[in-house]
Protein backbone atom coordinates (compact mmCIF):
# COMPACT_ATOMS: atom_id res chain seq x y z
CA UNK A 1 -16.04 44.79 7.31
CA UNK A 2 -14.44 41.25 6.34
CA UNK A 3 -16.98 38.29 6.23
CA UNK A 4 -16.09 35.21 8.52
CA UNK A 5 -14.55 33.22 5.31
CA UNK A 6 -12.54 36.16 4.47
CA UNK A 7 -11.61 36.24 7.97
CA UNK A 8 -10.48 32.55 7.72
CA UNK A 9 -9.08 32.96 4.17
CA UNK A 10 -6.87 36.12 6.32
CA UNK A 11 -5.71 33.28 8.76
CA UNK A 12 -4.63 30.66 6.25
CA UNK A 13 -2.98 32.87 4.77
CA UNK A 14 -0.73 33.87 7.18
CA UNK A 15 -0.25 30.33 8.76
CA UNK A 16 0.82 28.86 5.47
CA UNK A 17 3.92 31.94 5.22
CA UNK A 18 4.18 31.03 8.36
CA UNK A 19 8.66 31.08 8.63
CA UNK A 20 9.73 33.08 11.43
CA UNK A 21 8.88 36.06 14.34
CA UNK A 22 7.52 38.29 11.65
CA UNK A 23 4.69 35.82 10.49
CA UNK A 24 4.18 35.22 13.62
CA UNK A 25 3.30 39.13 14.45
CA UNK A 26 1.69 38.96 10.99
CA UNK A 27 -0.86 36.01 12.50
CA UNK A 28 -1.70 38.12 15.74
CA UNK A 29 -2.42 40.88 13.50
CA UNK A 30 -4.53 39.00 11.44
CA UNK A 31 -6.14 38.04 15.02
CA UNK A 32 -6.79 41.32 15.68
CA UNK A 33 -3.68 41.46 18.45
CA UNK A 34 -1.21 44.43 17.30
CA UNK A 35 0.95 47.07 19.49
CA UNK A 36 3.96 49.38 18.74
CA UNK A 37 5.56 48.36 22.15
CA UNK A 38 8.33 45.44 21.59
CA UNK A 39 11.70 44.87 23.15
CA UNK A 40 14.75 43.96 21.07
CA UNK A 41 16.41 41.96 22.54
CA UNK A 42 20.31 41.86 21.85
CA UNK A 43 21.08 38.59 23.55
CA UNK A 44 17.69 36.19 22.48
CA UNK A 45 18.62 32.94 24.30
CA UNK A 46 16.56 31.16 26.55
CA UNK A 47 18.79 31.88 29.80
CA UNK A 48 18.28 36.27 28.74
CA UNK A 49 15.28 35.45 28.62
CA UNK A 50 14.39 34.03 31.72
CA UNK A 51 16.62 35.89 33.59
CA UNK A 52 14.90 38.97 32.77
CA UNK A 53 11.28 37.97 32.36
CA UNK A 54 10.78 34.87 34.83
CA UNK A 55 12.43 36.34 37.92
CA UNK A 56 9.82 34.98 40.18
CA UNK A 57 10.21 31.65 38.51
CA UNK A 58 6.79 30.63 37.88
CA UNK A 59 7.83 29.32 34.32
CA UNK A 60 8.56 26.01 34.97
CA UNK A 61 11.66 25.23 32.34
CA UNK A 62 11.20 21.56 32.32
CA UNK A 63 7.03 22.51 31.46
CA UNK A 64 8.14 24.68 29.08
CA UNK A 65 10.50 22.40 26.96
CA UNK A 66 13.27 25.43 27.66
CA UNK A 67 16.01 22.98 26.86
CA UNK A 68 15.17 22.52 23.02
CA UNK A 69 14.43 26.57 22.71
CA UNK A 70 17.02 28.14 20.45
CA UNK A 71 15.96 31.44 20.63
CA UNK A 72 13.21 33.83 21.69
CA UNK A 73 12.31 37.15 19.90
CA UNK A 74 9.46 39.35 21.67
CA UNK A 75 7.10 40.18 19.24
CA UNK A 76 4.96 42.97 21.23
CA UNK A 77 3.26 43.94 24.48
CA UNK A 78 -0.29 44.38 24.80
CA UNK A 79 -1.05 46.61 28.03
CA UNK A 80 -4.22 46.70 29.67
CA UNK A 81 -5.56 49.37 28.33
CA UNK A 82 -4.68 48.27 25.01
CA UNK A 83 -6.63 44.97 25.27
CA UNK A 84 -9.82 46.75 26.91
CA UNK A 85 -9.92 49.09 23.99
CA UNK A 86 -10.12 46.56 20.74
CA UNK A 87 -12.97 45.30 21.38
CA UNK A 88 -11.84 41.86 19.10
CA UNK A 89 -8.82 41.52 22.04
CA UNK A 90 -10.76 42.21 24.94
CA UNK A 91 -13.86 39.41 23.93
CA UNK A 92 -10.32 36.57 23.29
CA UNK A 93 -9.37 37.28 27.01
CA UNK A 94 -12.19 38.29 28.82
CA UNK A 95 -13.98 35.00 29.08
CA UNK A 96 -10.54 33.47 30.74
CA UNK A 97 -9.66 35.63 33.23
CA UNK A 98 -10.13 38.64 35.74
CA UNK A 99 -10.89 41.33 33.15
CA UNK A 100 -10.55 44.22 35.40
CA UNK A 101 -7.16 42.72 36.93
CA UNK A 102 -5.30 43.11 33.32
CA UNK A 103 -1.73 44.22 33.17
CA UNK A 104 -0.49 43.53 30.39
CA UNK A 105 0.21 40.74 27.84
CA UNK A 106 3.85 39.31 26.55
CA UNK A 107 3.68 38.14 22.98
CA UNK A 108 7.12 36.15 21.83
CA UNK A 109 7.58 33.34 19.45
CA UNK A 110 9.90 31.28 20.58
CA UNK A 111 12.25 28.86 18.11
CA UNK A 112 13.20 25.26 18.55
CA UNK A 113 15.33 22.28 17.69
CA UNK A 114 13.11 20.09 15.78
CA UNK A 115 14.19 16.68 15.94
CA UNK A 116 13.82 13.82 13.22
């Protein structure tokens, strides 16, 4: 069983590779969060995207900064039964919501114009 600073020495590690949707996966997994269930998407632009997950529009685009996304990639899908049976991914949710209303979980990173 890792101590806390390996734990932490686990995170760091995978923030500072931190370069794209795979080290993002990599960090969840670190986290504890991991699943076999993903969605390639062929078409990863914001407007796929929302048209296929946000059909009852409760993403606000102008909350979510849609404009500057360049892409999204969907990393995995945690079901409910999934996140009641790790016990390390039940105890990040359970304190924040209805744990006996769970679904499921979306997990994407999404990519964005940075600025200077």
């Amino acid at each position: 069983m890792p101590t806390p600073i390996d734990k932490k020495k686990e995170i760091e590690a995978a923030l500072r590779s931190f370069t794209c949707a795979s080290s993002a996966a990599t960090l969840l997994n670190v986290l504890g969060y991991h699943s076999q269930k993903t969605l390639k998407l062929v078409d990863q632009t914001p407007q796929t995207f929302l048209r296929n997950f946000n059909q009852a529009c409760t993403l606000k685009s102008e909350k979510a900064l849609v404009s500057d996304w360049t892409s999204i990639e969907i990393l995995f899908q945690l079901t409910g039964d999934e996140v009641s049976g790790y016990m390390g991914q039940h105890a990040l949710f359970a304190d924040s919501l209805e744990t006996d209303n769970i679904h499921s979980f979306l997990f994407f990173s999404i990519f964005k114009c940075l600025t200077s």
